[in-house]
C-alpha atoms as a PDB file:
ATOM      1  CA  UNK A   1     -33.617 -19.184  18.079  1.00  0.00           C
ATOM      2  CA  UNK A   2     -32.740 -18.937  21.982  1.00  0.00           C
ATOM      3  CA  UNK A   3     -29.737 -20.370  22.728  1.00  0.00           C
ATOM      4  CA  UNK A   4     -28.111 -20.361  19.603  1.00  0.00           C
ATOM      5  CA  UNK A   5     -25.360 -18.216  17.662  1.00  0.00           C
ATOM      6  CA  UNK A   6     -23.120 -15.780  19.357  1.00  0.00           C
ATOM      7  CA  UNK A   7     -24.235 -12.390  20.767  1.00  0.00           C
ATOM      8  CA  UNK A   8     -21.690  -9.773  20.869  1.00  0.00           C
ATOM      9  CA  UNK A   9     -22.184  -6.890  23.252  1.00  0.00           C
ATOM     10  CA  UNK A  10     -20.414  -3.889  23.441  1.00  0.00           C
ATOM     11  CA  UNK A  11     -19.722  -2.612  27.204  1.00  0.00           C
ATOM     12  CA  UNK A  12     -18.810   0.787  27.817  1.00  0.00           C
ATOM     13  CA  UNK A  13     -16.360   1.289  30.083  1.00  0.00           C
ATOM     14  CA  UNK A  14     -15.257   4.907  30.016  1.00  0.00           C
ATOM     15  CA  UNK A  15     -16.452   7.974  27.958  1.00  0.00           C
ATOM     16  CA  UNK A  16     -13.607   9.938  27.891  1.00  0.00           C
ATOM     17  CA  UNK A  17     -11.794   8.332  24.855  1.00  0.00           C
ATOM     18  CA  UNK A  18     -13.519  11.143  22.703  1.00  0.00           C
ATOM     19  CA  UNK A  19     -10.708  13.369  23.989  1.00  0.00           C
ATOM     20  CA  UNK A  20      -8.021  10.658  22.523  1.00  0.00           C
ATOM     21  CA  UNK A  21      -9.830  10.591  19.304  1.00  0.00           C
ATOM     22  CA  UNK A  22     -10.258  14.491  18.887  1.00  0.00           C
ATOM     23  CA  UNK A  23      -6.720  14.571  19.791  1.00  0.00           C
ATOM     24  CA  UNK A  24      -5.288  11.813  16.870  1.00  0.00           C
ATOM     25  CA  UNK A  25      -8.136  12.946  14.254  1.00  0.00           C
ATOM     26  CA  UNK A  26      -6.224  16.618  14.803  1.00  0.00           C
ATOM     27  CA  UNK A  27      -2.532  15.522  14.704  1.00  0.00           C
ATOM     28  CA  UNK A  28      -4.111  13.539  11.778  1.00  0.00           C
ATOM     29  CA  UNK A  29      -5.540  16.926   9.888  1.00  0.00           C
ATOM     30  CA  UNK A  30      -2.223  18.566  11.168  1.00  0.00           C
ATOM     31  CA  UNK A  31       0.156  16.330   9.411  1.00  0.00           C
ATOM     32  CA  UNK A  32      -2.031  16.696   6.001  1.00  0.00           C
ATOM     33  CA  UNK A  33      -2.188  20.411   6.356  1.00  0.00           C
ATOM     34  CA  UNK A  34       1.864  20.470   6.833  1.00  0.00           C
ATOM     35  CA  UNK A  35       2.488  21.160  10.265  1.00  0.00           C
ATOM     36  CA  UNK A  36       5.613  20.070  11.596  1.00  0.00           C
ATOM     37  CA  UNK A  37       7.441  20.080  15.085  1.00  0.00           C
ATOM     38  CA  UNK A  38      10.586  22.420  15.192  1.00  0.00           C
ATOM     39  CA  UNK A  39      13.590  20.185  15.867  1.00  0.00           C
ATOM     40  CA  UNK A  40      17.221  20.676  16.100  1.00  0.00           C
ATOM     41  CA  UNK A  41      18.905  21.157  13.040  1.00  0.00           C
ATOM     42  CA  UNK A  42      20.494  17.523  11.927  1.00  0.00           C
ATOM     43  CA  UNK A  43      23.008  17.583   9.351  1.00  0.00           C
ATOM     44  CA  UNK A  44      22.482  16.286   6.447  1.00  0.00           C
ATOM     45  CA  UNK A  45      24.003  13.185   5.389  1.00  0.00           C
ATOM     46  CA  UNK A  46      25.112  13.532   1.267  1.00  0.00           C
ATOM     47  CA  UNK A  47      23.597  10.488  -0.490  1.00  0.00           C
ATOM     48  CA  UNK A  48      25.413   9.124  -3.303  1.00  0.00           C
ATOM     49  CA  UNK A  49      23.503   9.379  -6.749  1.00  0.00           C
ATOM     50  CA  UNK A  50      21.264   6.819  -7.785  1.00  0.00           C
ATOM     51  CA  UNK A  51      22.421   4.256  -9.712  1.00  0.00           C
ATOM     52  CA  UNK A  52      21.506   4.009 -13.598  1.00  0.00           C
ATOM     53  CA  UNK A  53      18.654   1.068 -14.364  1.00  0.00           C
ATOM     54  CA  UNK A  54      18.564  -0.982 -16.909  1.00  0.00           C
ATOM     55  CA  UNK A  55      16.481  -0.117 -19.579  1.00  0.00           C
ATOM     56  CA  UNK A  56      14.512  -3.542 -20.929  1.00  0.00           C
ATOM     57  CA  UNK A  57      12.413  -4.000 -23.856  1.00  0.00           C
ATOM     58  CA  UNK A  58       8.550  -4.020 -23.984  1.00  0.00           C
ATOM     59  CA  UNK A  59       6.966  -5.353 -20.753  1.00  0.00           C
ATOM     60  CA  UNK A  60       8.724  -6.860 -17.707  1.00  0.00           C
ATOM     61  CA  UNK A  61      10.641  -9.937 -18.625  1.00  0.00           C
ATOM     62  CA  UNK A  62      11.841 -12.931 -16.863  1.00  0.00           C
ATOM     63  CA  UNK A  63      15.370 -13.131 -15.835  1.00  0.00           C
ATOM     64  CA  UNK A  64      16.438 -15.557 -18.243  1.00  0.00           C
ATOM     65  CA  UNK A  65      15.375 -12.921 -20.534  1.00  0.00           C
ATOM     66  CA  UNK A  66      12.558 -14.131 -22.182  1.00  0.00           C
ATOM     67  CA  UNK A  67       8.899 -13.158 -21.863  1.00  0.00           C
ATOM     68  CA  UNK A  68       6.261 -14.012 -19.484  1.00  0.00           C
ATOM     69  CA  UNK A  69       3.627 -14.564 -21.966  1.00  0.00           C
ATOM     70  CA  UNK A  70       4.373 -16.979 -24.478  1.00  0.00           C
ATOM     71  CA  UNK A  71       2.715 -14.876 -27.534  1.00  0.00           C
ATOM     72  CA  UNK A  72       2.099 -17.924 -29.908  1.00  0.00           C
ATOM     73  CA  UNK A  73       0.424 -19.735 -27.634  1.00  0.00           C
ATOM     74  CA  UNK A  74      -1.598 -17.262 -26.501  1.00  0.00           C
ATOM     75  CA  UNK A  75      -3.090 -16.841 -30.041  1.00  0.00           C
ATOM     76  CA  UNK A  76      -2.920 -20.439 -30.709  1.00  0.00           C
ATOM     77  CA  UNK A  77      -5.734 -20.886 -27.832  1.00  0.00           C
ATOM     78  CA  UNK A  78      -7.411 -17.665 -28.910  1.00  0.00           C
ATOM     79  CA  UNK A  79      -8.072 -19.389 -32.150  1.00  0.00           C
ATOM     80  CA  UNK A  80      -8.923 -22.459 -30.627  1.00  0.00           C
ATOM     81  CA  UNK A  81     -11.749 -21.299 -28.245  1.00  0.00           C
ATOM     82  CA  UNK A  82     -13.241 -18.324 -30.306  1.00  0.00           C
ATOM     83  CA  UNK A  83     -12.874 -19.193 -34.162  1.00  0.00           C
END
């Protein structure tokens, strides 16, 4: 219907992004293939080790300890909608 909806247009303005996008689609392929820049040599700082986590029962649980799903009622509605 004339004069109605939106129209979007794309306008050219110069051609010669190809040359950005050859040159970030290589860097890209670079970086996946493993190629690196040579830098200085940093030294390395020593990290301390990680600390020991705390190793909970099944599943994730809340921090008051108890469980997220509340098991009975969960079969209690079970029962109730499919026999």
């Amino acid at each position: 219907m004339a004069g109605k909806g939106v129209v979007v247009k794309w306008e050219r303005i110069r051609r010669t992004n190809h040359w950005l996008d050859a040159l970030g689609y290589a860097c890209a392929a670079a970086h996946l293939a493993g190629v690196r820049l040579i830098d200085e040599e940093r030294p390395r700082r020593e990290t301390p080790p990680p600390k020991p986590r705390e190793t909970r029962p099944f599943g994730i649980q809340r921090p008051d300890g108890g469980s997220w799903i509340d098991f009975d009622r969960w079969g209690e509605m079970g029962r109730r909608y499919f026999g």
